[in-house]
C-alpha atoms as a PDB file:
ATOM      1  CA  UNK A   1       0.000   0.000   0.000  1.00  0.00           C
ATOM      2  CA  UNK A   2       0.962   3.751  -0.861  1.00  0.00           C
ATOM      3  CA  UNK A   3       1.015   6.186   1.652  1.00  0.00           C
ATOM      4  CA  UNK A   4       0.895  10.084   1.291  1.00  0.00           C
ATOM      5  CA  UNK A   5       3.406  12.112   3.563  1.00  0.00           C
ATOM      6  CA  UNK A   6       3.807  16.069   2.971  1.00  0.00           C
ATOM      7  CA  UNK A   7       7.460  16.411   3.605  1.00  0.00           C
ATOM      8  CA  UNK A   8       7.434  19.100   6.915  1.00  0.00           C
ATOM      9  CA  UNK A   9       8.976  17.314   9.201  1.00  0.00           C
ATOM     10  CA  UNK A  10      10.408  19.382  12.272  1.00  0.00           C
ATOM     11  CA  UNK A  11      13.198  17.788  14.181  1.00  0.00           C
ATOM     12  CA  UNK A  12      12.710  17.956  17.615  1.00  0.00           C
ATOM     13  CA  UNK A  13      15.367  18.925  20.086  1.00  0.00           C
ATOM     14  CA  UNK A  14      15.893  19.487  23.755  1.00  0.00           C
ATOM     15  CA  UNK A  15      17.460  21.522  25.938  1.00  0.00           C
ATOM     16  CA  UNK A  16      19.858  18.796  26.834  1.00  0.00           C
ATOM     17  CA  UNK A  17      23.424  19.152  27.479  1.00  0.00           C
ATOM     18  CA  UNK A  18      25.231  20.719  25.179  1.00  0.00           C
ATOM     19  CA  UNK A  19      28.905  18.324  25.359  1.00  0.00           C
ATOM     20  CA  UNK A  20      28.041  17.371  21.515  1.00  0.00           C
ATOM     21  CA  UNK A  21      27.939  20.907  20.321  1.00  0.00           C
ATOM     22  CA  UNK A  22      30.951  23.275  20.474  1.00  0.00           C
ATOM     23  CA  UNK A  23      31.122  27.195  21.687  1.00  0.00           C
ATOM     24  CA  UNK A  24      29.978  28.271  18.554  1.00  0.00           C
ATOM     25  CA  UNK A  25      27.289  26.317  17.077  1.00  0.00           C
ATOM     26  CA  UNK A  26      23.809  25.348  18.420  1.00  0.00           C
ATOM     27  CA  UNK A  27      21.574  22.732  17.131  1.00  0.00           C
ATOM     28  CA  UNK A  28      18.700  25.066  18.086  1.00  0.00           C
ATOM     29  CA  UNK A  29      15.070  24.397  18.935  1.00  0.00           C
ATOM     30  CA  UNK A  30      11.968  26.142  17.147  1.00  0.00           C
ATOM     31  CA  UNK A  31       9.229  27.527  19.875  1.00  0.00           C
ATOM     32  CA  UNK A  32       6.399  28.555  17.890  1.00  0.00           C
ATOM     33  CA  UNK A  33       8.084  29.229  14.762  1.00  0.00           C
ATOM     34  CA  UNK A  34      10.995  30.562  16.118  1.00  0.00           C
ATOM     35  CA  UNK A  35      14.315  28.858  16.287  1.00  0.00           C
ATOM     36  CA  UNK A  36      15.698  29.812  19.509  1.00  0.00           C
ATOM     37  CA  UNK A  37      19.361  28.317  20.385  1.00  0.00           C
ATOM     38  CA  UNK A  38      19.687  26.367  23.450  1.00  0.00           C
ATOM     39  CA  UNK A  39      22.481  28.680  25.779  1.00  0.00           C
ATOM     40  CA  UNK A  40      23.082  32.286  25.976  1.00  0.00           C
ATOM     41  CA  UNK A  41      25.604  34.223  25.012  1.00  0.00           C
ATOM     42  CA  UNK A  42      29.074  33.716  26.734  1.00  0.00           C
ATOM     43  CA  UNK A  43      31.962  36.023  25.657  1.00  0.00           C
ATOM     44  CA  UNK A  44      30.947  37.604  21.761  1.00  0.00           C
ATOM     45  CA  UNK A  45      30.536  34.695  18.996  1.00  0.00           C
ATOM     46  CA  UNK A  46      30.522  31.897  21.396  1.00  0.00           C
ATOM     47  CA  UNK A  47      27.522  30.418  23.320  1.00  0.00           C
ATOM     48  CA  UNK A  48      27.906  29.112  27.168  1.00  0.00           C
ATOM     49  CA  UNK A  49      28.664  25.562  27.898  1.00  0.00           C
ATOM     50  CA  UNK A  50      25.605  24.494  28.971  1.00  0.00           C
ATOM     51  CA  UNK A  51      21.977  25.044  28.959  1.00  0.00           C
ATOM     52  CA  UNK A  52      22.046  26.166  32.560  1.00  0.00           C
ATOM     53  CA  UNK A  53      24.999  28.319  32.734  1.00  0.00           C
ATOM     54  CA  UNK A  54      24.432  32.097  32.936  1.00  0.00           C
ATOM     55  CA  UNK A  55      26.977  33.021  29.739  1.00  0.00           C
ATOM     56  CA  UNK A  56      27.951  37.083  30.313  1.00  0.00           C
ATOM     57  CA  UNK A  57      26.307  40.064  30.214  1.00  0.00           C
ATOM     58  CA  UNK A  58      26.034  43.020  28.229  1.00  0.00           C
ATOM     59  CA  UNK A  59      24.653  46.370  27.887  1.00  0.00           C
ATOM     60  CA  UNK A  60      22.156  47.068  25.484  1.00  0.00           C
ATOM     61  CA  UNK A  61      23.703  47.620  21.547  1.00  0.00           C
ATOM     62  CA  UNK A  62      27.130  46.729  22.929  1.00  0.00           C
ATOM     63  CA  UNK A  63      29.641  43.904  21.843  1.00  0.00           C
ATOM     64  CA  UNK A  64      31.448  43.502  25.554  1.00  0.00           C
ATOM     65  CA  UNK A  65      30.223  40.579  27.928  1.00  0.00           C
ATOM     66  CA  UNK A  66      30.557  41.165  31.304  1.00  0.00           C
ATOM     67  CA  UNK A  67      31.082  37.965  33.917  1.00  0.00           C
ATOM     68  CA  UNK A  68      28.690  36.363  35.536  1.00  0.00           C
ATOM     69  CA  UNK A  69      30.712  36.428  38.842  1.00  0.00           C
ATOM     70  CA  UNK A  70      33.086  38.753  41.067  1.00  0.00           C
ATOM     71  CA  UNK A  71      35.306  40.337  40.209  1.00  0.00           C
ATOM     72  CA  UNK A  72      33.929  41.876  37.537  1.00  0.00           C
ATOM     73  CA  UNK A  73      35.922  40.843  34.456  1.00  0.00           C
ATOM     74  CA  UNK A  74      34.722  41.969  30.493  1.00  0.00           C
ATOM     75  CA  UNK A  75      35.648  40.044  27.106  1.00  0.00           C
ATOM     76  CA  UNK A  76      37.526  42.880  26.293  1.00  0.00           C
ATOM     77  CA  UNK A  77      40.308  42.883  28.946  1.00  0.00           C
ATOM     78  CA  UNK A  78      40.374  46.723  30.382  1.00  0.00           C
ATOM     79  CA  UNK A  79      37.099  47.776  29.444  1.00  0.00           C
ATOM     80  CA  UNK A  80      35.790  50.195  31.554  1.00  0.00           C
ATOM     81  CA  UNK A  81      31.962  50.109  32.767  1.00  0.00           C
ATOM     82  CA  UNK A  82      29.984  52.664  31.822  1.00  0.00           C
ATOM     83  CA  UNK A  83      27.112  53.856  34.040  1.00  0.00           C
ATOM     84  CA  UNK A  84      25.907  56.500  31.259  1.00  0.00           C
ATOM     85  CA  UNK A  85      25.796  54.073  28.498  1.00  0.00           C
ATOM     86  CA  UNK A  86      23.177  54.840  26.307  1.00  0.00           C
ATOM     87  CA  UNK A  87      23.450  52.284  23.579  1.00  0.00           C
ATOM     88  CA  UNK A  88      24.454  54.766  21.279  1.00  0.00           C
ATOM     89  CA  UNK A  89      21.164  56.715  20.918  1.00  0.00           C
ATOM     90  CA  UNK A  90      20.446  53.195  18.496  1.00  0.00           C
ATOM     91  CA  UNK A  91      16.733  52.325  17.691  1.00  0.00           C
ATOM     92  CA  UNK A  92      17.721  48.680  17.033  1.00  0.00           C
ATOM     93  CA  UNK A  93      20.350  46.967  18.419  1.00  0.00           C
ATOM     94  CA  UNK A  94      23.580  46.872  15.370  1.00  0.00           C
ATOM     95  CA  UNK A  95      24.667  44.070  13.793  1.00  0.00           C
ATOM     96  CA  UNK A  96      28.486  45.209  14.039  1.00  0.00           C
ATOM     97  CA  UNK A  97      27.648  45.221  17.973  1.00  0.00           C
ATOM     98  CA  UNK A  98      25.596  41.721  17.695  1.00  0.00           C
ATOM     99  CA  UNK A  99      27.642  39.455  20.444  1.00  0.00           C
ATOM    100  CA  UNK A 100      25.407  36.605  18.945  1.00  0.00           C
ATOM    101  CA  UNK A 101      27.505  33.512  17.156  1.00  0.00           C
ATOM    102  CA  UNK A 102      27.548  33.571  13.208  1.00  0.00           C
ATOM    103  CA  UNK A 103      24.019  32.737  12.181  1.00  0.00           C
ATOM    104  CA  UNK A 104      22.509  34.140  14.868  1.00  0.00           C
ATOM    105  CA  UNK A 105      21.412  37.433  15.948  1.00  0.00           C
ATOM    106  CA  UNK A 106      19.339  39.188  18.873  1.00  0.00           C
ATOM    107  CA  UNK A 107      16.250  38.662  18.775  1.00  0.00           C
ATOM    108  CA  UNK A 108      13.465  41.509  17.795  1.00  0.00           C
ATOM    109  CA  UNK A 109      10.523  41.685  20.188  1.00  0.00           C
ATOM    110  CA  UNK A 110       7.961  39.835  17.721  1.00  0.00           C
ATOM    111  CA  UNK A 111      10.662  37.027  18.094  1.00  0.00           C
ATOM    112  CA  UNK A 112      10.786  37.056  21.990  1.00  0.00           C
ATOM    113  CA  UNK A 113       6.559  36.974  21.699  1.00  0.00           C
ATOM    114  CA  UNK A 114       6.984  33.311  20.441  1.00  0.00           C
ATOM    115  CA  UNK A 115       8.405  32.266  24.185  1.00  0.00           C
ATOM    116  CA  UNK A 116       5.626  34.705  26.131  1.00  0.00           C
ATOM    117  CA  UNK A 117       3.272  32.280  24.253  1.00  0.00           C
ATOM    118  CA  UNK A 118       4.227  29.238  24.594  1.00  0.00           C
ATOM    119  CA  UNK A 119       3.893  27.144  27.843  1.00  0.00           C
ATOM    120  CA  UNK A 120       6.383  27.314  30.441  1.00  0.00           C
ATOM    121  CA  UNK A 121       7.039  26.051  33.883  1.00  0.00           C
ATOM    122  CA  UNK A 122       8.975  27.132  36.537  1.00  0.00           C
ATOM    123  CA  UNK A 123      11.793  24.690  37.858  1.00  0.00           C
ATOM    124  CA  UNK A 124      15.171  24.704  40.232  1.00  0.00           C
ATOM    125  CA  UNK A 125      16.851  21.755  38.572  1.00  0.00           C
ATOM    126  CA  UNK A 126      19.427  22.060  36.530  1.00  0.00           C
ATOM    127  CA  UNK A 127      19.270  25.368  38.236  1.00  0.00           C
ATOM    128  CA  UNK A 128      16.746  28.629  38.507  1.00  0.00           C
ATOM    129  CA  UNK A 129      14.787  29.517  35.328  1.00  0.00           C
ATOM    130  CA  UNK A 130      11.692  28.715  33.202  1.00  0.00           C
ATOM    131  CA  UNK A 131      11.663  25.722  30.944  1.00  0.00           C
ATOM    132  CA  UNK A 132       9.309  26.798  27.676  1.00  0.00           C
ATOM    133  CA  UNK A 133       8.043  24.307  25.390  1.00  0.00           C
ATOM    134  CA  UNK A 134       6.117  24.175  22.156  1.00  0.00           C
ATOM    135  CA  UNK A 135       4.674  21.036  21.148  1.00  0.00           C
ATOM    136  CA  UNK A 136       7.469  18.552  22.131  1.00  0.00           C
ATOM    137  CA  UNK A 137      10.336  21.232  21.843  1.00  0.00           C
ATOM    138  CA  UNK A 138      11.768  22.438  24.831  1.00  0.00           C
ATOM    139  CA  UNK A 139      14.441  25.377  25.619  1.00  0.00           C
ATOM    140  CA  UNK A 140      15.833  26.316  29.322  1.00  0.00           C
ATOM    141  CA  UNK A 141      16.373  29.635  30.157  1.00  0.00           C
ATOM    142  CA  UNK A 142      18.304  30.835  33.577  1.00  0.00           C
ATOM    143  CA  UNK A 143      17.331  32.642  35.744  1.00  0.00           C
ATOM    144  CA  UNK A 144      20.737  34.763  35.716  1.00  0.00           C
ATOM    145  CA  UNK A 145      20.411  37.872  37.306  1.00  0.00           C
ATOM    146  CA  UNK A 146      21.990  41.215  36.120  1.00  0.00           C
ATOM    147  CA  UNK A 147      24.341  43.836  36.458  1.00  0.00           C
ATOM    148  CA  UNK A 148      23.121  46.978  37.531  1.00  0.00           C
ATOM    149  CA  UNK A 149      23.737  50.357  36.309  1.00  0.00           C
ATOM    150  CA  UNK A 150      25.529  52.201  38.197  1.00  0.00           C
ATOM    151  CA  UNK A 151      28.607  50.271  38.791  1.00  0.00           C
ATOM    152  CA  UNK A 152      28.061  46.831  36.730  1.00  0.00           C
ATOM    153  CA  UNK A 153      27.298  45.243  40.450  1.00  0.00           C
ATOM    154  CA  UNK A 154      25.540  41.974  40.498  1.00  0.00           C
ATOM    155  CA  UNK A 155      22.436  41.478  41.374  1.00  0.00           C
ATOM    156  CA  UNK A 156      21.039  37.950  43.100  1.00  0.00           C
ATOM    157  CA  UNK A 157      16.862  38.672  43.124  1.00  0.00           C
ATOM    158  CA  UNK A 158      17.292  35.153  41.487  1.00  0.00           C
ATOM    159  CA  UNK A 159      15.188  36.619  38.354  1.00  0.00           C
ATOM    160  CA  UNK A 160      16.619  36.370  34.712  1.00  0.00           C
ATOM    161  CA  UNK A 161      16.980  39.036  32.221  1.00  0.00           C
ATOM    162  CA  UNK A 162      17.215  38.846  28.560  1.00  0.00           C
ATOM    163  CA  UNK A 163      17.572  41.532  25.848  1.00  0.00           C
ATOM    164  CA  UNK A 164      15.798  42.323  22.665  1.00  0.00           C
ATOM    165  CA  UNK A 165      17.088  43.754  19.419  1.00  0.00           C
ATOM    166  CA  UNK A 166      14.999  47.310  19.729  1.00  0.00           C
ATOM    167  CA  UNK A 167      13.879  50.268  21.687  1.00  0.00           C
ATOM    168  CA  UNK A 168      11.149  52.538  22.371  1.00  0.00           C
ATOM    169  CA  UNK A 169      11.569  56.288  23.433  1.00  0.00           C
ATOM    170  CA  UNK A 170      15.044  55.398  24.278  1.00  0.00           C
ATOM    171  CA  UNK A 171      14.374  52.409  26.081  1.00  0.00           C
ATOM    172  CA  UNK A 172      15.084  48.896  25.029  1.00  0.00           C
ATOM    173  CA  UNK A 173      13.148  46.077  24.851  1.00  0.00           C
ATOM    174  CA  UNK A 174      13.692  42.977  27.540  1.00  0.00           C
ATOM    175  CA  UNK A 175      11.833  40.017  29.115  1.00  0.00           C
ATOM    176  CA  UNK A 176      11.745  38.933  32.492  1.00  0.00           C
ATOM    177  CA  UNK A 177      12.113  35.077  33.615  1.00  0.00           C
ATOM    178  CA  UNK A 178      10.288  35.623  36.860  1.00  0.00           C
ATOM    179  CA  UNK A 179       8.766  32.222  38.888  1.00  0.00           C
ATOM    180  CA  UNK A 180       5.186  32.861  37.905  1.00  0.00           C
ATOM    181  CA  UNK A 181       5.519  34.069  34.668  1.00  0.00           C
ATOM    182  CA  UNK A 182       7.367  35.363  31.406  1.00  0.00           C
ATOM    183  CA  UNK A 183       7.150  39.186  31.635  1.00  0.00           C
ATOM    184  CA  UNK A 184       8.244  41.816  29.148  1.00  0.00           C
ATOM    185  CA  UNK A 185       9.371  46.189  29.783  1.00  0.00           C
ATOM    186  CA  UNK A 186      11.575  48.178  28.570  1.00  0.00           C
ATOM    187  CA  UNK A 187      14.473  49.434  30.513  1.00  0.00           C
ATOM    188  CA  UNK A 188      17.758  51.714  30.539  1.00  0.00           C
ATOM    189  CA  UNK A 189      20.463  50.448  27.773  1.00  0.00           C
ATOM    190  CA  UNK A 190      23.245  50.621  30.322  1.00  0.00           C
ATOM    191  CA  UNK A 191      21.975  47.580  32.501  1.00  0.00           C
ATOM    192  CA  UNK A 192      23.800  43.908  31.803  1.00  0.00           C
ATOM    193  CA  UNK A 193      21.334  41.820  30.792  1.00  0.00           C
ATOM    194  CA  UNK A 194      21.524  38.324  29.155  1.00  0.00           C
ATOM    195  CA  UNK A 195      21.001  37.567  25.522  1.00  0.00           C
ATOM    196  CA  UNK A 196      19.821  34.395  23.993  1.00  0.00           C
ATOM    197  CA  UNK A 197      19.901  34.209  20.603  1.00  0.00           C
ATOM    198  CA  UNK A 198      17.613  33.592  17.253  1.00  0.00           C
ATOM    199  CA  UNK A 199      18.412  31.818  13.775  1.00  0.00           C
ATOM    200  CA  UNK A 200      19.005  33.888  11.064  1.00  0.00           C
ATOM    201  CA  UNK A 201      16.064  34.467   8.972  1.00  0.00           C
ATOM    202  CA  UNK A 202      14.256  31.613  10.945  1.00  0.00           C
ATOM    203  CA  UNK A 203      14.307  28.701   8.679  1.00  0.00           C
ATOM    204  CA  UNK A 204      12.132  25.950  10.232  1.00  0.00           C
ATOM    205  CA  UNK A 205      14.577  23.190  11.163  1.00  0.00           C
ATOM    206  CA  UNK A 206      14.506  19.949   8.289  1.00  0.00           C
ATOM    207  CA  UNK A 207      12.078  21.414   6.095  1.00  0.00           C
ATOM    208  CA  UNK A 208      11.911  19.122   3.387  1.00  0.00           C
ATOM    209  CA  UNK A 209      14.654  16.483   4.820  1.00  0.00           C
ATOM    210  CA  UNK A 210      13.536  13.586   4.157  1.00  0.00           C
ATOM    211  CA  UNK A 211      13.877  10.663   7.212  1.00  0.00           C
ATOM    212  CA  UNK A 212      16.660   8.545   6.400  1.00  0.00           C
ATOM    213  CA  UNK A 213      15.489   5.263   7.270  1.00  0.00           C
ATOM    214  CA  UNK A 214      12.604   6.745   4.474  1.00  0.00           C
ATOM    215  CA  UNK A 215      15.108   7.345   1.977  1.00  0.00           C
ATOM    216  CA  UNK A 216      15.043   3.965   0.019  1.00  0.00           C
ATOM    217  CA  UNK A 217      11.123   3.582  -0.595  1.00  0.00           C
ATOM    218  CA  UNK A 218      10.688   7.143  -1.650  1.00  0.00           C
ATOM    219  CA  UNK A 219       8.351   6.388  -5.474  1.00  0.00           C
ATOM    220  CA  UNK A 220       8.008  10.008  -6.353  1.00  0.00           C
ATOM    221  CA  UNK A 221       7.345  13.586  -6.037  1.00  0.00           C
ATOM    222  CA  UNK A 222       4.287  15.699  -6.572  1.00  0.00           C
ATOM    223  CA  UNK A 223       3.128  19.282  -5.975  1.00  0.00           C
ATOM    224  CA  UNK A 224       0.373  20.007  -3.162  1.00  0.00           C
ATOM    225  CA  UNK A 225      -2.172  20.257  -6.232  1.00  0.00           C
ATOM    226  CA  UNK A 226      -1.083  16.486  -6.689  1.00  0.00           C
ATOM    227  CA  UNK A 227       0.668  16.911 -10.526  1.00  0.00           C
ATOM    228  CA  UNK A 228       3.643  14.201 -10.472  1.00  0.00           C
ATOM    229  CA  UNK A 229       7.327  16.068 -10.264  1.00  0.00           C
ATOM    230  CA  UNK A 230      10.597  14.612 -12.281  1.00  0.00           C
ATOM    231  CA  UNK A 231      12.869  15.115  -8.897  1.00  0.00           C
ATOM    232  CA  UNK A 232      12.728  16.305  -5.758  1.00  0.00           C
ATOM    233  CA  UNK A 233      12.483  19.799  -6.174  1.00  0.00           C
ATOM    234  CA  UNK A 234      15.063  21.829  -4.330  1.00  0.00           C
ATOM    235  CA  UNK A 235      12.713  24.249  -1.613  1.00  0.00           C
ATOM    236  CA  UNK A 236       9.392  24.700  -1.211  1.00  0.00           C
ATOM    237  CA  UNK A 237       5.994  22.093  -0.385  1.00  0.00           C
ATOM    238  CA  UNK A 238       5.792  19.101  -1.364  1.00  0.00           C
ATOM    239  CA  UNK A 239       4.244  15.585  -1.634  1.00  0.00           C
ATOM    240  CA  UNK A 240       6.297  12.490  -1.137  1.00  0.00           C
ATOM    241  CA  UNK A 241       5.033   8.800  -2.269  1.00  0.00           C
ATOM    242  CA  UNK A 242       6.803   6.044  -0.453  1.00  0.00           C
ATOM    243  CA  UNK A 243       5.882   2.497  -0.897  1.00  0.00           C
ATOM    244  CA  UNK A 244       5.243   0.483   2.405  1.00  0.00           C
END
Protein backbone atom coordinates (compact mmCIF):
# COMPACT_ATOMS: atom_id res chain seq x y z
CA UNK A 1 0.00 0.00 0.00
CA UNK A 2 0.96 3.75 -0.86
CA UNK A 3 1.02 6.19 1.65
CA UNK A 4 0.90 10.08 1.29
CA UNK A 5 3.41 12.11 3.56
CA UNK A 6 3.81 16.07 2.97
CA UNK A 7 7.46 16.41 3.61
CA UNK A 8 7.43 19.10 6.91
CA UNK A 9 8.98 17.31 9.20
CA UNK A 10 10.41 19.38 12.27
CA UNK A 11 13.20 17.79 14.18
CA UNK A 12 12.71 17.96 17.62
CA UNK A 13 15.37 18.93 20.09
CA UNK A 14 15.89 19.49 23.75
CA UNK A 15 17.46 21.52 25.94
CA UNK A 16 19.86 18.80 26.83
CA UNK A 17 23.42 19.15 27.48
CA UNK A 18 25.23 20.72 25.18
CA UNK A 19 28.91 18.32 25.36
CA UNK A 20 28.04 17.37 21.52
CA UNK A 21 27.94 20.91 20.32
CA UNK A 22 30.95 23.28 20.47
CA UNK A 23 31.12 27.19 21.69
CA UNK A 24 29.98 28.27 18.55
CA UNK A 25 27.29 26.32 17.08
CA UNK A 26 23.81 25.35 18.42
CA UNK A 27 21.57 22.73 17.13
CA UNK A 28 18.70 25.07 18.09
CA UNK A 29 15.07 24.40 18.94
CA UNK A 30 11.97 26.14 17.15
CA UNK A 31 9.23 27.53 19.88
CA UNK A 32 6.40 28.56 17.89
CA UNK A 33 8.08 29.23 14.76
CA UNK A 34 10.99 30.56 16.12
CA UNK A 35 14.31 28.86 16.29
CA UNK A 36 15.70 29.81 19.51
CA UNK A 37 19.36 28.32 20.38
CA UNK A 38 19.69 26.37 23.45
CA UNK A 39 22.48 28.68 25.78
CA UNK A 40 23.08 32.29 25.98
CA UNK A 41 25.60 34.22 25.01
CA UNK A 42 29.07 33.72 26.73
CA UNK A 43 31.96 36.02 25.66
CA UNK A 44 30.95 37.60 21.76
CA UNK A 45 30.54 34.70 19.00
CA UNK A 46 30.52 31.90 21.40
CA UNK A 47 27.52 30.42 23.32
CA UNK A 48 27.91 29.11 27.17
CA UNK A 49 28.66 25.56 27.90
CA UNK A 50 25.61 24.49 28.97
CA UNK A 51 21.98 25.04 28.96
CA UNK A 52 22.05 26.17 32.56
CA UNK A 53 25.00 28.32 32.73
CA UNK A 54 24.43 32.10 32.94
CA UNK A 55 26.98 33.02 29.74
CA UNK A 56 27.95 37.08 30.31
CA UNK A 57 26.31 40.06 30.21
CA UNK A 58 26.03 43.02 28.23
CA UNK A 59 24.65 46.37 27.89
CA UNK A 60 22.16 47.07 25.48
CA UNK A 61 23.70 47.62 21.55
CA UNK A 62 27.13 46.73 22.93
CA UNK A 63 29.64 43.90 21.84
CA UNK A 64 31.45 43.50 25.55
CA UNK A 65 30.22 40.58 27.93
CA UNK A 66 30.56 41.16 31.30
CA UNK A 67 31.08 37.97 33.92
CA UNK A 68 28.69 36.36 35.54
CA UNK A 69 30.71 36.43 38.84
CA UNK A 70 33.09 38.75 41.07
CA UNK A 71 35.31 40.34 40.21
CA UNK A 72 33.93 41.88 37.54
CA UNK A 73 35.92 40.84 34.46
CA UNK A 74 34.72 41.97 30.49
CA UNK A 75 35.65 40.04 27.11
CA UNK A 76 37.53 42.88 26.29
CA UNK A 77 40.31 42.88 28.95
CA UNK A 78 40.37 46.72 30.38
CA UNK A 79 37.10 47.78 29.44
CA UNK A 80 35.79 50.20 31.55
CA UNK A 81 31.96 50.11 32.77
CA UNK A 82 29.98 52.66 31.82
CA UNK A 83 27.11 53.86 34.04
CA UNK A 84 25.91 56.50 31.26
CA UNK A 85 25.80 54.07 28.50
CA UNK A 86 23.18 54.84 26.31
CA UNK A 87 23.45 52.28 23.58
CA UNK A 88 24.45 54.77 21.28
CA UNK A 89 21.16 56.71 20.92
CA UNK A 90 20.45 53.20 18.50
CA UNK A 91 16.73 52.32 17.69
CA UNK A 92 17.72 48.68 17.03
CA UNK A 93 20.35 46.97 18.42
CA UNK A 94 23.58 46.87 15.37
CA UNK A 95 24.67 44.07 13.79
CA UNK A 96 28.49 45.21 14.04
CA UNK A 97 27.65 45.22 17.97
CA UNK A 98 25.60 41.72 17.69
CA UNK A 99 27.64 39.45 20.44
CA UNK A 100 25.41 36.61 18.95
CA UNK A 101 27.50 33.51 17.16
CA UNK A 102 27.55 33.57 13.21
CA UNK A 103 24.02 32.74 12.18
CA UNK A 104 22.51 34.14 14.87
CA UNK A 105 21.41 37.43 15.95
CA UNK A 106 19.34 39.19 18.87
CA UNK A 107 16.25 38.66 18.77
CA UNK A 108 13.46 41.51 17.80
CA UNK A 109 10.52 41.69 20.19
CA UNK A 110 7.96 39.83 17.72
CA UNK A 111 10.66 37.03 18.09
CA UNK A 112 10.79 37.06 21.99
CA UNK A 113 6.56 36.97 21.70
CA UNK A 114 6.98 33.31 20.44
CA UNK A 115 8.40 32.27 24.19
CA UNK A 116 5.63 34.70 26.13
CA UNK A 117 3.27 32.28 24.25
CA UNK A 118 4.23 29.24 24.59
CA UNK A 119 3.89 27.14 27.84
CA UNK A 120 6.38 27.31 30.44
CA UNK A 121 7.04 26.05 33.88
CA UNK A 122 8.97 27.13 36.54
CA UNK A 123 11.79 24.69 37.86
CA UNK A 124 15.17 24.70 40.23
CA UNK A 125 16.85 21.75 38.57
CA UNK A 126 19.43 22.06 36.53
CA UNK A 127 19.27 25.37 38.24
CA UNK A 128 16.75 28.63 38.51
CA UNK A 129 14.79 29.52 35.33
CA UNK A 130 11.69 28.71 33.20
CA UNK A 131 11.66 25.72 30.94
CA UNK A 132 9.31 26.80 27.68
CA UNK A 133 8.04 24.31 25.39
CA UNK A 134 6.12 24.17 22.16
CA UNK A 135 4.67 21.04 21.15
CA UNK A 136 7.47 18.55 22.13
CA UNK A 137 10.34 21.23 21.84
CA UNK A 138 11.77 22.44 24.83
CA UNK A 139 14.44 25.38 25.62
CA UNK A 140 15.83 26.32 29.32
CA UNK A 141 16.37 29.64 30.16
CA UNK A 142 18.30 30.83 33.58
CA UNK A 143 17.33 32.64 35.74
CA UNK A 144 20.74 34.76 35.72
CA UNK A 145 20.41 37.87 37.31
CA UNK A 146 21.99 41.21 36.12
CA UNK A 147 24.34 43.84 36.46
CA UNK A 148 23.12 46.98 37.53
CA UNK A 149 23.74 50.36 36.31
CA UNK A 150 25.53 52.20 38.20
CA UNK A 151 28.61 50.27 38.79
CA UNK A 152 28.06 46.83 36.73
CA UNK A 153 27.30 45.24 40.45
CA UNK A 154 25.54 41.97 40.50
CA UNK A 155 22.44 41.48 41.37
CA UNK A 156 21.04 37.95 43.10
CA UNK A 157 16.86 38.67 43.12
CA UNK A 158 17.29 35.15 41.49
CA UNK A 159 15.19 36.62 38.35
CA UNK A 160 16.62 36.37 34.71
CA UNK A 161 16.98 39.04 32.22
CA UNK A 162 17.21 38.85 28.56
CA UNK A 163 17.57 41.53 25.85
CA UNK A 164 15.80 42.32 22.66
CA UNK A 165 17.09 43.75 19.42
CA UNK A 166 15.00 47.31 19.73
CA UNK A 167 13.88 50.27 21.69
CA UNK A 168 11.15 52.54 22.37
CA UNK A 169 11.57 56.29 23.43
CA UNK A 170 15.04 55.40 24.28
CA UNK A 171 14.37 52.41 26.08
CA UNK A 172 15.08 48.90 25.03
CA UNK A 173 13.15 46.08 24.85
CA UNK A 174 13.69 42.98 27.54
CA UNK A 175 11.83 40.02 29.11
CA UNK A 176 11.75 38.93 32.49
CA UNK A 177 12.11 35.08 33.62
CA UNK A 178 10.29 35.62 36.86
CA UNK A 179 8.77 32.22 38.89
CA UNK A 180 5.19 32.86 37.91
CA UNK A 181 5.52 34.07 34.67
CA UNK A 182 7.37 35.36 31.41
CA UNK A 183 7.15 39.19 31.64
CA UNK A 184 8.24 41.82 29.15
CA UNK A 185 9.37 46.19 29.78
CA UNK A 186 11.57 48.18 28.57
CA UNK A 187 14.47 49.43 30.51
CA UNK A 188 17.76 51.71 30.54
CA UNK A 189 20.46 50.45 27.77
CA UNK A 190 23.24 50.62 30.32
CA UNK A 191 21.97 47.58 32.50
CA UNK A 192 23.80 43.91 31.80
CA UNK A 193 21.33 41.82 30.79
CA UNK A 194 21.52 38.32 29.16
CA UNK A 195 21.00 37.57 25.52
CA UNK A 196 19.82 34.39 23.99
CA UNK A 197 19.90 34.21 20.60
CA UNK A 198 17.61 33.59 17.25
CA UNK A 199 18.41 31.82 13.78
CA UNK A 200 19.01 33.89 11.06
CA UNK A 201 16.06 34.47 8.97
CA UNK A 202 14.26 31.61 10.95
CA UNK A 203 14.31 28.70 8.68
CA UNK A 204 12.13 25.95 10.23
CA UNK A 205 14.58 23.19 11.16
CA UNK A 206 14.51 19.95 8.29
CA UNK A 207 12.08 21.41 6.10
CA UNK A 208 11.91 19.12 3.39
CA UNK A 209 14.65 16.48 4.82
CA UNK A 210 13.54 13.59 4.16
CA UNK A 211 13.88 10.66 7.21
CA UNK A 212 16.66 8.55 6.40
CA UNK A 213 15.49 5.26 7.27
CA UNK A 214 12.60 6.75 4.47
CA UNK A 215 15.11 7.34 1.98
CA UNK A 216 15.04 3.96 0.02
CA UNK A 217 11.12 3.58 -0.59
CA UNK A 218 10.69 7.14 -1.65
CA UNK A 219 8.35 6.39 -5.47
CA UNK A 220 8.01 10.01 -6.35
CA UNK A 221 7.34 13.59 -6.04
CA UNK A 222 4.29 15.70 -6.57
CA UNK A 223 3.13 19.28 -5.98
CA UNK A 224 0.37 20.01 -3.16
CA UNK A 225 -2.17 20.26 -6.23
CA UNK A 226 -1.08 16.49 -6.69
CA UNK A 227 0.67 16.91 -10.53
CA UNK A 228 3.64 14.20 -10.47
CA UNK A 229 7.33 16.07 -10.26
CA UNK A 230 10.60 14.61 -12.28
CA UNK A 231 12.87 15.11 -8.90
CA UNK A 232 12.73 16.30 -5.76
CA UNK A 233 12.48 19.80 -6.17
CA UNK A 234 15.06 21.83 -4.33
CA UNK A 235 12.71 24.25 -1.61
CA UNK A 236 9.39 24.70 -1.21
CA UNK A 237 5.99 22.09 -0.38
CA UNK A 238 5.79 19.10 -1.36
CA UNK A 239 4.24 15.58 -1.63
CA UNK A 240 6.30 12.49 -1.14
CA UNK A 241 5.03 8.80 -2.27
CA UNK A 242 6.80 6.04 -0.45
CA UNK A 243 5.88 2.50 -0.90
CA UNK A 244 5.24 0.48 2.40
Amino acid sequence: MNKLTLSITALLFSATSSSAQSNTTDEGVEINGVIWATRNVNAPGTFAENPEDAGMYYQWNSKVGWSATDPMTDSNGGTVWNPNWNGNNSTFWKTENDPCPSGWHVPTSDEMQSLRDADSEWTTVPANGRIISSGDNTIFMPAANTRTCTNGSLTNGGNGYYWGSTTWGGYAYYIAIVSDRIGANYQYPKYGFSVRCVKENNIPTAVNNIPSEKEKTVSGYYSILGEKLPKEPASGLYIILYDD
